[in-house]
N, C-alpha and C. Protein backbone atom coordinates (compact mmCIF):
# COMPACT_ATOMS: atom_id res chain seq x y z
N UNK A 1 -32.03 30.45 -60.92
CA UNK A 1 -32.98 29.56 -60.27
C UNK A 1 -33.45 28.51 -61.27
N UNK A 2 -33.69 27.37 -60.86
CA UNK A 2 -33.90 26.20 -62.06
C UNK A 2 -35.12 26.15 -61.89
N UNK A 3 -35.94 25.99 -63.13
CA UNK A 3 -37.33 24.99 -62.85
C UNK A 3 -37.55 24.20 -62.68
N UNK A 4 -38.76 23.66 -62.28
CA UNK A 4 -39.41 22.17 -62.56
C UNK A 4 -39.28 21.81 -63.79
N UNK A 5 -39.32 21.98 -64.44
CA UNK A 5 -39.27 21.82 -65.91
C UNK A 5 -37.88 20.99 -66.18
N UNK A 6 -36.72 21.95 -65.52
CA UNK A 6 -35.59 21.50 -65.71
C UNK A 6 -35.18 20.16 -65.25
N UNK A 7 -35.41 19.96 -64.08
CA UNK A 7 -35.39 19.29 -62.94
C UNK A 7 -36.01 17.80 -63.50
N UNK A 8 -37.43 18.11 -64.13
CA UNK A 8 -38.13 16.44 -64.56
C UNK A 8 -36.97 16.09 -65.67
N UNK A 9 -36.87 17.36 -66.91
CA UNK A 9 -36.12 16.90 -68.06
C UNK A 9 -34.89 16.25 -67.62
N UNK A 10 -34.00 16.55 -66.33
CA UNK A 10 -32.26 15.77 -66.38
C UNK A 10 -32.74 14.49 -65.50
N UNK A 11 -34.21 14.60 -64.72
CA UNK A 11 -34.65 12.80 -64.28
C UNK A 11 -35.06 12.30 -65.24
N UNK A 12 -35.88 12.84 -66.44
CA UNK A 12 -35.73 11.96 -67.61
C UNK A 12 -34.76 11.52 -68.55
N UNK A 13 -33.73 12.21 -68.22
CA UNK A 13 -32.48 11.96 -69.78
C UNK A 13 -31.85 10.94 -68.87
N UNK A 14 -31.39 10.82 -67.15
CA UNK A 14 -30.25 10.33 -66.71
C UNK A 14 -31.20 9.54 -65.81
N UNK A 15 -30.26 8.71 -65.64
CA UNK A 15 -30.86 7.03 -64.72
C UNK A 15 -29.63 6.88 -63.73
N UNK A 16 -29.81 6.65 -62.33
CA UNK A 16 -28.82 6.04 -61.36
C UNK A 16 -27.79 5.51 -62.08
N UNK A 17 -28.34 4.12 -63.10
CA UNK A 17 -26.77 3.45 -63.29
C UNK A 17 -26.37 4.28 -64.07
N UNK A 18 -26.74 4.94 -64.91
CA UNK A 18 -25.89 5.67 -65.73
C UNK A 18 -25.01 6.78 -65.04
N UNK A 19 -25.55 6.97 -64.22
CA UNK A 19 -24.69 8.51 -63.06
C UNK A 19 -23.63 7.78 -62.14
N UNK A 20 -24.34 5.96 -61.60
CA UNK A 20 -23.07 5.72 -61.13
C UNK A 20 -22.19 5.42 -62.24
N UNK A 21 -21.96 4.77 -63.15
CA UNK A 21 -21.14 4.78 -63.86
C UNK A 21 -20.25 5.30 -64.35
N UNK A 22 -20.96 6.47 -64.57
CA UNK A 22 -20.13 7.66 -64.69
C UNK A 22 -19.18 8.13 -63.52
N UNK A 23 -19.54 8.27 -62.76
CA UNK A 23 -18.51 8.20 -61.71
C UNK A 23 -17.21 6.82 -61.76
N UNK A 24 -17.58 5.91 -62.20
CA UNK A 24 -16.71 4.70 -61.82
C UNK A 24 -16.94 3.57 -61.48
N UNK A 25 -18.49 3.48 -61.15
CA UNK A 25 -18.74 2.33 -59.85
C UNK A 25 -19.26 1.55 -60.81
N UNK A 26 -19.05 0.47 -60.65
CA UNK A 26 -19.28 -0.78 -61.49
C UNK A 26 -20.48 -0.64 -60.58
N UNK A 27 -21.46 -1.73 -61.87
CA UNK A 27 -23.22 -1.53 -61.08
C UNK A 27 -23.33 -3.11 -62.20
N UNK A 28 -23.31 -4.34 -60.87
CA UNK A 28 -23.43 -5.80 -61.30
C UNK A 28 -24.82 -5.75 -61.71
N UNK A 29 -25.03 -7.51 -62.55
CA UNK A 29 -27.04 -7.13 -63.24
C UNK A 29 -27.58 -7.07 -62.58
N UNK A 30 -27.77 -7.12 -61.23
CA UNK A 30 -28.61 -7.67 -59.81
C UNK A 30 -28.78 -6.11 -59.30
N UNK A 31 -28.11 -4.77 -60.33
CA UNK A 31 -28.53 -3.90 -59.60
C UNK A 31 -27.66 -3.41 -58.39
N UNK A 32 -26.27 -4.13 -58.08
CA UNK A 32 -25.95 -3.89 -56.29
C UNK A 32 -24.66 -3.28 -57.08
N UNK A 33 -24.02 -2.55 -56.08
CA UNK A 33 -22.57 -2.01 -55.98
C UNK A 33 -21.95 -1.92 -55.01
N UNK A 34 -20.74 -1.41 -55.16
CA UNK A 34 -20.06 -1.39 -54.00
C UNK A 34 -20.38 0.18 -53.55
N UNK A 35 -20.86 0.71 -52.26
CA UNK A 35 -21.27 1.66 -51.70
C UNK A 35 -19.74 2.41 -51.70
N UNK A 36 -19.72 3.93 -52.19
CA UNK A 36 -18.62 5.00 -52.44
C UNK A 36 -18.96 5.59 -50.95
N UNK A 37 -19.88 5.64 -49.72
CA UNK A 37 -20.01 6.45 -48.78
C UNK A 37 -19.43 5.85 -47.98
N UNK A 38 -19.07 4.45 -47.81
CA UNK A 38 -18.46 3.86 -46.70
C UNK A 38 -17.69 3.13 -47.32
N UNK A 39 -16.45 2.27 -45.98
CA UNK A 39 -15.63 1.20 -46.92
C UNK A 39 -16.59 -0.43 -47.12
N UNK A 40 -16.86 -0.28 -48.31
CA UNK A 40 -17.45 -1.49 -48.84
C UNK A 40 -16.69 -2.17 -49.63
N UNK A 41 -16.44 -3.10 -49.00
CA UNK A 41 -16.09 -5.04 -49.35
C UNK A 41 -16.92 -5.79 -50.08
N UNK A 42 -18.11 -5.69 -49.92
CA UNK A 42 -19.20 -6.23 -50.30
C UNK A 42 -20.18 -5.68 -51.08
N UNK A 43 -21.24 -5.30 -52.14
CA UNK A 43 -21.78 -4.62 -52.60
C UNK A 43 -22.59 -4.63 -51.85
N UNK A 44 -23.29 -3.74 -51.11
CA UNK A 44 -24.39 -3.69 -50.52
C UNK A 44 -25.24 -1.96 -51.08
N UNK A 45 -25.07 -1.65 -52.00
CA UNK A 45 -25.82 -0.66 -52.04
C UNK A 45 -26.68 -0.70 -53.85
N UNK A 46 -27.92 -1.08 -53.55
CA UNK A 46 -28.89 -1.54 -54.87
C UNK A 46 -28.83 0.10 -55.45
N UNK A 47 -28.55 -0.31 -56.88
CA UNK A 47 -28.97 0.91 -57.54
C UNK A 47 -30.54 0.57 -58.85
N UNK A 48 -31.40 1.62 -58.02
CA UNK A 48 -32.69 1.34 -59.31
C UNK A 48 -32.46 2.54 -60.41
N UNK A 49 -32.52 1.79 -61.69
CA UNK A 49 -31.97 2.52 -62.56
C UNK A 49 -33.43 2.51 -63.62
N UNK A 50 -34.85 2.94 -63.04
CA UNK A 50 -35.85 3.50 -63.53
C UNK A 50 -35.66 4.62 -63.43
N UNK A 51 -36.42 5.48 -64.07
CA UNK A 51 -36.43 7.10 -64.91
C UNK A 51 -37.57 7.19 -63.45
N UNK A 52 -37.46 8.39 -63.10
CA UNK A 52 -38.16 9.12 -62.64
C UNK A 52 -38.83 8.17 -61.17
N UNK A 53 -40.31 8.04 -60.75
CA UNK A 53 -40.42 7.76 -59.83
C UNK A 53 -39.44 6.40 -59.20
N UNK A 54 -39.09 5.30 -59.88
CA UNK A 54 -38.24 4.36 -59.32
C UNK A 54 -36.60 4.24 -59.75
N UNK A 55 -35.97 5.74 -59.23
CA UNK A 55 -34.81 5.99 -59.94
C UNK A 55 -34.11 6.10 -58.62
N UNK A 56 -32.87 5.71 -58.32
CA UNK A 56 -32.45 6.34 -56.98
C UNK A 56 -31.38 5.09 -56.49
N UNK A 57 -30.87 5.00 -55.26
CA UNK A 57 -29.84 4.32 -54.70
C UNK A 57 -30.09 3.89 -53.33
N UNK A 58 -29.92 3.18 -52.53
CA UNK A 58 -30.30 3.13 -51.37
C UNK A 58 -29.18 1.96 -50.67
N UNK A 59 -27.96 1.66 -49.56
CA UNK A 59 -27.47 1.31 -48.96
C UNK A 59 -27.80 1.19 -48.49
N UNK A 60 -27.83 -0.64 -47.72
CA UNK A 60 -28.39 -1.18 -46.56
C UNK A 60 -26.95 -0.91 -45.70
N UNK A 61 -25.60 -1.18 -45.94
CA UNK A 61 -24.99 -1.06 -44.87
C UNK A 61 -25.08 0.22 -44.01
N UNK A 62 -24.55 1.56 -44.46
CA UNK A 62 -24.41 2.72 -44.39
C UNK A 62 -25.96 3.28 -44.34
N UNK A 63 -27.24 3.14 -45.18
CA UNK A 63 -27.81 4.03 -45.12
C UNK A 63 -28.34 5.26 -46.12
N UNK A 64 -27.41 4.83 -46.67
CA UNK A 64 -27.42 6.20 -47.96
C UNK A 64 -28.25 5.97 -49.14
N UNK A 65 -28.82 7.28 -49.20
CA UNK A 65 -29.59 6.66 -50.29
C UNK A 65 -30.22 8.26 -51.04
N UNK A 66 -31.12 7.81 -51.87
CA UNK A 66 -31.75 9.09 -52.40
C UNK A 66 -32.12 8.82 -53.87
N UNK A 67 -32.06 10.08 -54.40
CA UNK A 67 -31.85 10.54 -55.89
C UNK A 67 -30.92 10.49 -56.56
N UNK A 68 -31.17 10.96 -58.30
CA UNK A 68 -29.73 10.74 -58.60
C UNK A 68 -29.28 12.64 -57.98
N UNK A 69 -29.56 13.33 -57.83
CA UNK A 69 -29.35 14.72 -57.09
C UNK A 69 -28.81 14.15 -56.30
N UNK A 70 -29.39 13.53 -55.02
CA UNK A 70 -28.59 13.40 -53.97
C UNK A 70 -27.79 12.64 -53.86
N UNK A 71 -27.45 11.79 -54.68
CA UNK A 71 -26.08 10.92 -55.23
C UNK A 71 -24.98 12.05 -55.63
N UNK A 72 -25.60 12.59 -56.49
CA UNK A 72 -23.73 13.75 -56.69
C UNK A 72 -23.85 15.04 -55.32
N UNK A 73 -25.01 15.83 -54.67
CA UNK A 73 -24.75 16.26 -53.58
C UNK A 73 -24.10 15.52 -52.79
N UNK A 74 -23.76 13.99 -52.68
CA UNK A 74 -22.97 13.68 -51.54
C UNK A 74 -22.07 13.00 -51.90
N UNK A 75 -21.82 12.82 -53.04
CA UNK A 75 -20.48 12.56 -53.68
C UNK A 75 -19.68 13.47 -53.88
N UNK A 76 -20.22 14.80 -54.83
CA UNK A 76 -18.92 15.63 -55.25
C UNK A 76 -19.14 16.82 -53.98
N UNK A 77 -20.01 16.99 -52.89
CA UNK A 77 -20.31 17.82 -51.82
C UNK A 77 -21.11 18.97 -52.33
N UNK A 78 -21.60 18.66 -53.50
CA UNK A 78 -22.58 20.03 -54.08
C UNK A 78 -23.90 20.57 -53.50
N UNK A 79 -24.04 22.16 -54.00
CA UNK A 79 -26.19 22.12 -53.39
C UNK A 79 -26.31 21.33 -54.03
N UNK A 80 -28.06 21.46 -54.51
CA UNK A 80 -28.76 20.58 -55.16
C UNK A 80 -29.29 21.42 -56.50
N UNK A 81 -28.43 23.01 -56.27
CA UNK A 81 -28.71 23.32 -57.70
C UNK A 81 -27.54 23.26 -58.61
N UNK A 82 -26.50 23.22 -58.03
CA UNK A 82 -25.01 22.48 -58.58
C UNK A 82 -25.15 20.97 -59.37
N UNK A 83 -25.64 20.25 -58.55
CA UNK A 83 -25.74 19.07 -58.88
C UNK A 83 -26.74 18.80 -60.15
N UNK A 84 -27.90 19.81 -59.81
CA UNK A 84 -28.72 19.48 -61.63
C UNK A 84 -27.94 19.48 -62.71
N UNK A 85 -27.17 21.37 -62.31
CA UNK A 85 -26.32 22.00 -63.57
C UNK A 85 -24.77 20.99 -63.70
N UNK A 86 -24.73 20.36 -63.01
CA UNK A 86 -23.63 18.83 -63.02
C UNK A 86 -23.98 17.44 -64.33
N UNK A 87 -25.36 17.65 -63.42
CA UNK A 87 -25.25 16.31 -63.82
C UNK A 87 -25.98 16.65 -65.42
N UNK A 88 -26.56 17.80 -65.60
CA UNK A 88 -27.04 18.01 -66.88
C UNK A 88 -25.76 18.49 -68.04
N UNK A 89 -24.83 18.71 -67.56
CA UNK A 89 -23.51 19.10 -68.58
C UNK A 89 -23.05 18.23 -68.37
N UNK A 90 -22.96 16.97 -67.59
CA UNK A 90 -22.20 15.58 -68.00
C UNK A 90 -22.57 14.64 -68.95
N UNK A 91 -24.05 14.83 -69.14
CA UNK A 91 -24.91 13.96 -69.98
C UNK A 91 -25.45 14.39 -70.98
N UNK A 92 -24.92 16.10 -71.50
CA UNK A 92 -25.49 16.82 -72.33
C UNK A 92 -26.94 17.13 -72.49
N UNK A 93 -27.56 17.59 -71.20
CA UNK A 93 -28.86 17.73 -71.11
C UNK A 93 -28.60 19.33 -71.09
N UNK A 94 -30.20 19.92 -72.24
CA UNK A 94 -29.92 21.07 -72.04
C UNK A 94 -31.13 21.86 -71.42
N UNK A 95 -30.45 22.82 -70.25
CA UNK A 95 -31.54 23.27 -69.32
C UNK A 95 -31.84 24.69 -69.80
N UNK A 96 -33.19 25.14 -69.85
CA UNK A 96 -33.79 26.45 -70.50
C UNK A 96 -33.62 27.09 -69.72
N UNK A 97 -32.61 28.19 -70.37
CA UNK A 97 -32.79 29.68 -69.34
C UNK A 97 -31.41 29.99 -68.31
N UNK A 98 -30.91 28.54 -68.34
CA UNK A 98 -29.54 28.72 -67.12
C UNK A 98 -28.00 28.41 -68.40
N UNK A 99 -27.21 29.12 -67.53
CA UNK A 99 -25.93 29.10 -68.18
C UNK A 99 -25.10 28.01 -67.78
N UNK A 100 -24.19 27.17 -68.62
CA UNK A 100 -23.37 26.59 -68.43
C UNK A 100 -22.76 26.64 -66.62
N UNK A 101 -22.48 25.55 -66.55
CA UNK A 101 -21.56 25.75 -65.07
C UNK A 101 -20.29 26.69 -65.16
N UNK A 102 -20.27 27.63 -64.56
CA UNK A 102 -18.89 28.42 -64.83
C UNK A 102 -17.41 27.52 -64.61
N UNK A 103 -16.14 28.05 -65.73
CA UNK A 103 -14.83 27.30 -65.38
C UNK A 103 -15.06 26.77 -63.75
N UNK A 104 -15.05 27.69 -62.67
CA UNK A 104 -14.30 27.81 -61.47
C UNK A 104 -15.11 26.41 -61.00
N UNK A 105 -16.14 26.05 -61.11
CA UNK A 105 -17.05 25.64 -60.99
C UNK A 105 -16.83 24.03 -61.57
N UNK A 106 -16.56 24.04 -62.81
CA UNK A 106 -16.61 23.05 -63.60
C UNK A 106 -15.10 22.14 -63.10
N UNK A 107 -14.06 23.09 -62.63
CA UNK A 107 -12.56 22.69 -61.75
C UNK A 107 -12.83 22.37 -60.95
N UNK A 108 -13.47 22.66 -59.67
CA UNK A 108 -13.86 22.00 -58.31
C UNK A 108 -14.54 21.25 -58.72
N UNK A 109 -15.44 20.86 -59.50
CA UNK A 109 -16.25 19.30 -59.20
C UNK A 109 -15.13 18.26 -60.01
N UNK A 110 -14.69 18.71 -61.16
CA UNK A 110 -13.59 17.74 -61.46
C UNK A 110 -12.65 17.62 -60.39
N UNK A 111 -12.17 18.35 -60.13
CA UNK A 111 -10.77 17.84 -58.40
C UNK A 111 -11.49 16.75 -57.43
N UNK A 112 -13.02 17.20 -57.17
CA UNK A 112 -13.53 16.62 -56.33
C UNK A 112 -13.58 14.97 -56.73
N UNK A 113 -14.04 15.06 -58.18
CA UNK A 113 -14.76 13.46 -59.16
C UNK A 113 -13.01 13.01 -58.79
N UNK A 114 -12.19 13.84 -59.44
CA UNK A 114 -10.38 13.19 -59.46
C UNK A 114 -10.12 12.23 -58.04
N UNK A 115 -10.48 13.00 -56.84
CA UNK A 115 -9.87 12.89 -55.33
C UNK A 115 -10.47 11.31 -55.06
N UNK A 116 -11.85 11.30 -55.14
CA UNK A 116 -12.41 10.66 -54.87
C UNK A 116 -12.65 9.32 -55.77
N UNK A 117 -12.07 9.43 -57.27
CA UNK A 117 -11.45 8.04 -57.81
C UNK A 117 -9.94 7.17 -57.10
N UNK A 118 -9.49 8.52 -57.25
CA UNK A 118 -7.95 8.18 -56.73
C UNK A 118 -8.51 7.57 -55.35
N UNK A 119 -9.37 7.89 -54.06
CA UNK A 119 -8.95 7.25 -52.95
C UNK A 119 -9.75 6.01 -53.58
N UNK A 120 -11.07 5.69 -54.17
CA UNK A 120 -11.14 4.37 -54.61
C UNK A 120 -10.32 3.62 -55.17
N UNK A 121 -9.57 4.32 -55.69
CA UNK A 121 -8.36 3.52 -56.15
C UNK A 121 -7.26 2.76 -55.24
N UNK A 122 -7.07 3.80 -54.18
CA UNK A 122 -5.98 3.56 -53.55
C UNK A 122 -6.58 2.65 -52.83
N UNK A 123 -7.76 2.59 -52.23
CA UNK A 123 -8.35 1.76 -51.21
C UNK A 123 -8.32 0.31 -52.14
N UNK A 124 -8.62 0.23 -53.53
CA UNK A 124 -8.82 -1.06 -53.67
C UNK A 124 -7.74 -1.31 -53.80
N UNK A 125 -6.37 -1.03 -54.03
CA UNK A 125 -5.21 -1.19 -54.18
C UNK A 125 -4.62 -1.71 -53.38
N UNK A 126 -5.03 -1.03 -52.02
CA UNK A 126 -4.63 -1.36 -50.36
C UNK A 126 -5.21 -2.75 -49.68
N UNK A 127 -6.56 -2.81 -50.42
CA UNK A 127 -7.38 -4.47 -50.05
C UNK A 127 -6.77 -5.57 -50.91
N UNK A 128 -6.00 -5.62 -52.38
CA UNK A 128 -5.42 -5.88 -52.67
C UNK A 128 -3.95 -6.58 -52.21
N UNK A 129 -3.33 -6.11 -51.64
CA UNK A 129 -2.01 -5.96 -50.44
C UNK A 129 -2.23 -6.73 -49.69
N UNK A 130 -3.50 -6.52 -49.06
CA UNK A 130 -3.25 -7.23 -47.94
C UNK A 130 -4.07 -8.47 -48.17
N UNK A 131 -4.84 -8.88 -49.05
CA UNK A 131 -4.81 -10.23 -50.17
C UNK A 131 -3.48 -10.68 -49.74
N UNK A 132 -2.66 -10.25 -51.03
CA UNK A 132 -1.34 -10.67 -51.43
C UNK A 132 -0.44 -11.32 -50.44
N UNK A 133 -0.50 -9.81 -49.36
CA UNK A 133 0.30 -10.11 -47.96
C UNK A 133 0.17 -11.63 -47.34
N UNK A 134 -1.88 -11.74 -47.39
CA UNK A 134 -2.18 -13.10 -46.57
C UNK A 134 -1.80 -13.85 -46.92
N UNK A 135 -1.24 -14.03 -48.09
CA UNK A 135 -1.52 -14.95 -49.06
C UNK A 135 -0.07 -15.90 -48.98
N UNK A 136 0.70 -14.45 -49.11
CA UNK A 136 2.35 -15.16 -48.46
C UNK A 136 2.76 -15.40 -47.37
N UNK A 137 1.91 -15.08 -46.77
CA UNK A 137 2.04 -15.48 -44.88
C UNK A 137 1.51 -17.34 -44.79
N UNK A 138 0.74 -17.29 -45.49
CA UNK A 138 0.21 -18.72 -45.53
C UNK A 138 1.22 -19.70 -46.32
N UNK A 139 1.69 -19.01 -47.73
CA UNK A 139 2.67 -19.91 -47.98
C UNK A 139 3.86 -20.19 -47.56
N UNK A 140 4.29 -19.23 -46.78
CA UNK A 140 5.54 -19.46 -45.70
C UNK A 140 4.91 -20.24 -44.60
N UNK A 141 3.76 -19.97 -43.52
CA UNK A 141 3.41 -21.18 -42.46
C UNK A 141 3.59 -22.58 -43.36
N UNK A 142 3.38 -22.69 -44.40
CA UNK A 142 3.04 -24.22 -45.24
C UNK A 142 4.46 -24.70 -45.07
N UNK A 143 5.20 -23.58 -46.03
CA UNK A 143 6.47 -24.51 -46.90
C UNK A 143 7.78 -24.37 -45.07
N UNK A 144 7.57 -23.53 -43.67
CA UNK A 144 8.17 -24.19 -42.98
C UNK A 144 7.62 -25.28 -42.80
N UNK A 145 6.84 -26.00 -42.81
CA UNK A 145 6.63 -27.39 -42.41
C UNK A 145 6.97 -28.22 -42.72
N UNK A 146 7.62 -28.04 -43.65
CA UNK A 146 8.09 -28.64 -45.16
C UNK A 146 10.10 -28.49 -45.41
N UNK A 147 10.49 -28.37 -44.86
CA UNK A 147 11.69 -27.87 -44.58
C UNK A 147 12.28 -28.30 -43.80
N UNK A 148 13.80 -28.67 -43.89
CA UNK A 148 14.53 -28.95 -42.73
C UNK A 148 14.76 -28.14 -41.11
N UNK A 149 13.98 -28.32 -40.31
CA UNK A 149 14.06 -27.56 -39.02
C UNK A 149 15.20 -27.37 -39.15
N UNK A 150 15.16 -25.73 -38.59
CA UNK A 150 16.52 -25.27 -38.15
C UNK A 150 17.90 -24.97 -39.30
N UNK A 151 17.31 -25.59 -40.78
CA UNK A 151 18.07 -25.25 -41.51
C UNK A 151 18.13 -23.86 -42.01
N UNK A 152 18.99 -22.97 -42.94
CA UNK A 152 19.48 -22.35 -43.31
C UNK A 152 17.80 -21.52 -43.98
N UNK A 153 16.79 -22.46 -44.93
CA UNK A 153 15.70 -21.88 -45.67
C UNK A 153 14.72 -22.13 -44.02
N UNK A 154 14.88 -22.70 -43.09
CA UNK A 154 14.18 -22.65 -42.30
C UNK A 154 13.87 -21.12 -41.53
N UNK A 155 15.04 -21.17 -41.16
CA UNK A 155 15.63 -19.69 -40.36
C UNK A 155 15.17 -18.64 -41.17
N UNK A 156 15.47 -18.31 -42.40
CA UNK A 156 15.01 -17.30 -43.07
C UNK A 156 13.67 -17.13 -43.13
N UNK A 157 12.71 -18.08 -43.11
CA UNK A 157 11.06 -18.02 -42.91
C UNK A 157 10.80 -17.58 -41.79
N UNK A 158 11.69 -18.27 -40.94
CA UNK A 158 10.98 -17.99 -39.56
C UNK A 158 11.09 -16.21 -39.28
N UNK A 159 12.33 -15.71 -39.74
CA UNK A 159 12.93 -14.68 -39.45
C UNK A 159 11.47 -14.02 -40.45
N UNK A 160 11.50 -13.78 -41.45
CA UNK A 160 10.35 -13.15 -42.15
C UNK A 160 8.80 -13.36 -41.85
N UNK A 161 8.44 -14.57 -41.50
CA UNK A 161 7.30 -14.49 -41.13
C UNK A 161 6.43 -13.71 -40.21
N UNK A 162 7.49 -13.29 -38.96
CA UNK A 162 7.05 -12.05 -38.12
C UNK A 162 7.22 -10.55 -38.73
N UNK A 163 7.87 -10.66 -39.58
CA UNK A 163 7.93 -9.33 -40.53
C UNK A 163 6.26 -9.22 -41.38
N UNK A 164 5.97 -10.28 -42.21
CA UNK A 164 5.14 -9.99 -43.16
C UNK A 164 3.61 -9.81 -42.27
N UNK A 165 3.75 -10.70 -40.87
CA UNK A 165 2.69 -10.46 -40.16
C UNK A 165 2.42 -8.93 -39.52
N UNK A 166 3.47 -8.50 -39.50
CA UNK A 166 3.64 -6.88 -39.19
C UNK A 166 3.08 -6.17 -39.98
N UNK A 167 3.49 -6.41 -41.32
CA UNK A 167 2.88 -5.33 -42.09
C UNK A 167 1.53 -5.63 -42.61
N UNK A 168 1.23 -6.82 -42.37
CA UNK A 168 -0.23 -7.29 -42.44
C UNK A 168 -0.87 -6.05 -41.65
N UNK A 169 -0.59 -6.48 -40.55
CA UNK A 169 -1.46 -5.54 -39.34
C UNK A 169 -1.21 -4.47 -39.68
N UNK A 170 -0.27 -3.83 -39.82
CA UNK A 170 0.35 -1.99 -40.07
C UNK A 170 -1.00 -1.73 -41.24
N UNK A 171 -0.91 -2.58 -42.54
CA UNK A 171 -1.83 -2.30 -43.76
C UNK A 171 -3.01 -2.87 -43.59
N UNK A 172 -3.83 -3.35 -42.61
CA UNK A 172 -4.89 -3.92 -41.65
C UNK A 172 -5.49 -2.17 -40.82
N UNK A 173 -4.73 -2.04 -39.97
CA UNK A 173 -5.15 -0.79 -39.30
C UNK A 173 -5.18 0.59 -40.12
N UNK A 174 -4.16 0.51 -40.99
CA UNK A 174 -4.52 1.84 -42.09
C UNK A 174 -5.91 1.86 -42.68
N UNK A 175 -5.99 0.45 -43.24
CA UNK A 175 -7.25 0.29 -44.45
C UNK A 175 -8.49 0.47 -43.24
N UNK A 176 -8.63 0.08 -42.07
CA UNK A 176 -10.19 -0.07 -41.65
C UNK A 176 -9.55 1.10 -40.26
N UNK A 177 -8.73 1.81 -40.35
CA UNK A 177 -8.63 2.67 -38.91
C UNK A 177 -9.99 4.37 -39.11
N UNK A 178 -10.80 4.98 -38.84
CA UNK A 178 -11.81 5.62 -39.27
C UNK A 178 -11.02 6.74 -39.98
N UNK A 179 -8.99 6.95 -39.70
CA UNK A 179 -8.69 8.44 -40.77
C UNK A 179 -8.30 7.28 -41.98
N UNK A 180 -8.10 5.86 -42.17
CA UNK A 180 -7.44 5.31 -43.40
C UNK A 180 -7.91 5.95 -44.75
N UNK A 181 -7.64 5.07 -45.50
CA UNK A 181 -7.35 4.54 -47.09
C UNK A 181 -9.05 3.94 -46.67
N UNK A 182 -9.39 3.03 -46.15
CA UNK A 182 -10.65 2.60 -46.03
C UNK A 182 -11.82 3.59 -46.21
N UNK A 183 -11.82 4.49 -45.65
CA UNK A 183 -12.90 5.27 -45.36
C UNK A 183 -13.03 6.22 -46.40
N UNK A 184 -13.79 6.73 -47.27
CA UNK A 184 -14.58 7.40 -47.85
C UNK A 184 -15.58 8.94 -48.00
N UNK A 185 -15.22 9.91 -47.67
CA UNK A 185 -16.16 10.92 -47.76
C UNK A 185 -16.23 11.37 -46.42
């Protein structure tokens, strides 16, 4: 069972940005990030990175918000006595009276921290793509215009351009469909 004691000491050693960070999430000077609970494009989720009473996270898109506790309870899916003994062996805080997080323990929240970089990863990877994708769809509408109708480099655009618009959409509906690469947690 943890104390109060414990509990003020890992809100005093650790601050929001420092916990998001640790996770991965870039945290711009303005305080905002990109929200890990939903697919965010946009930073919409302020992180206050005061100690103790003005410490915490809060998403206007999604909603989410809290402590830094309830930042790793709903990140790595922990209680909230997991998450002290987490976040106090990530930051080398030491709590009186409780033991280390056990191996079994210390493996599931790493798989969990792993899973959940990798799909940020993959997701920004995937918004990426379909950048890229737009990007050559536009320079093919341009350069047929630009081209001898009906010639030989004509035909080949035309022929590809309904291709790249395909996979636009195919990597369009993956990234924002609610099982994609988009979605989060």
């Amino acid at each position: 069972m943890l104390r109060d004691d414990d509990i003020e000491l890992v809100k005093s050693q650790v601050n929001m940005r420092m916990l998001a960070e640790h996770f991965g999430i870039r945290v711009y000077r303005n305080g905002l990030a990109l929200c890990p609970f939903h697919n965010d494009r946009n930073p919409s989720m302020k992180v206050h990175s005061g100690y103790l009473e003005h410490d915490g996270y809060y998403c206007w898109a999604c909603g989410a918000g809290g402590t830094i506790f309830n930042f790793v309870m709903d990140y790595c899916n922990l209680d909230f006595e997991a998450a002290v003994k987490y976040i106090a062996g990530a930051f080398g805080v030491r709590i009186t009276g409780e033991q280390e997080l056990s191996q079994e323990e210390k493996v599931k929240i790493f798989h969990q921290k792993r899973r959940r970089e990798l799909e940020v990863e993959l997701r920004t990877l995937s918004i990426q793509a379909l950048s890229l994708l737009s990007k050559k769809i536009r320079l093919y509408e341009r350069l047929q215009h630009c081209v001898e109708p009906f010639g030989e480099l004509f035909c080949w655009i035309s022929n590809q351009l309904p291709l790249l618009q395909g996979q636009w959409e195919e990597l369009f509906e993956e990234l924002y469909s609610k099982k994609g690469v988009g979605r989060i947690g």
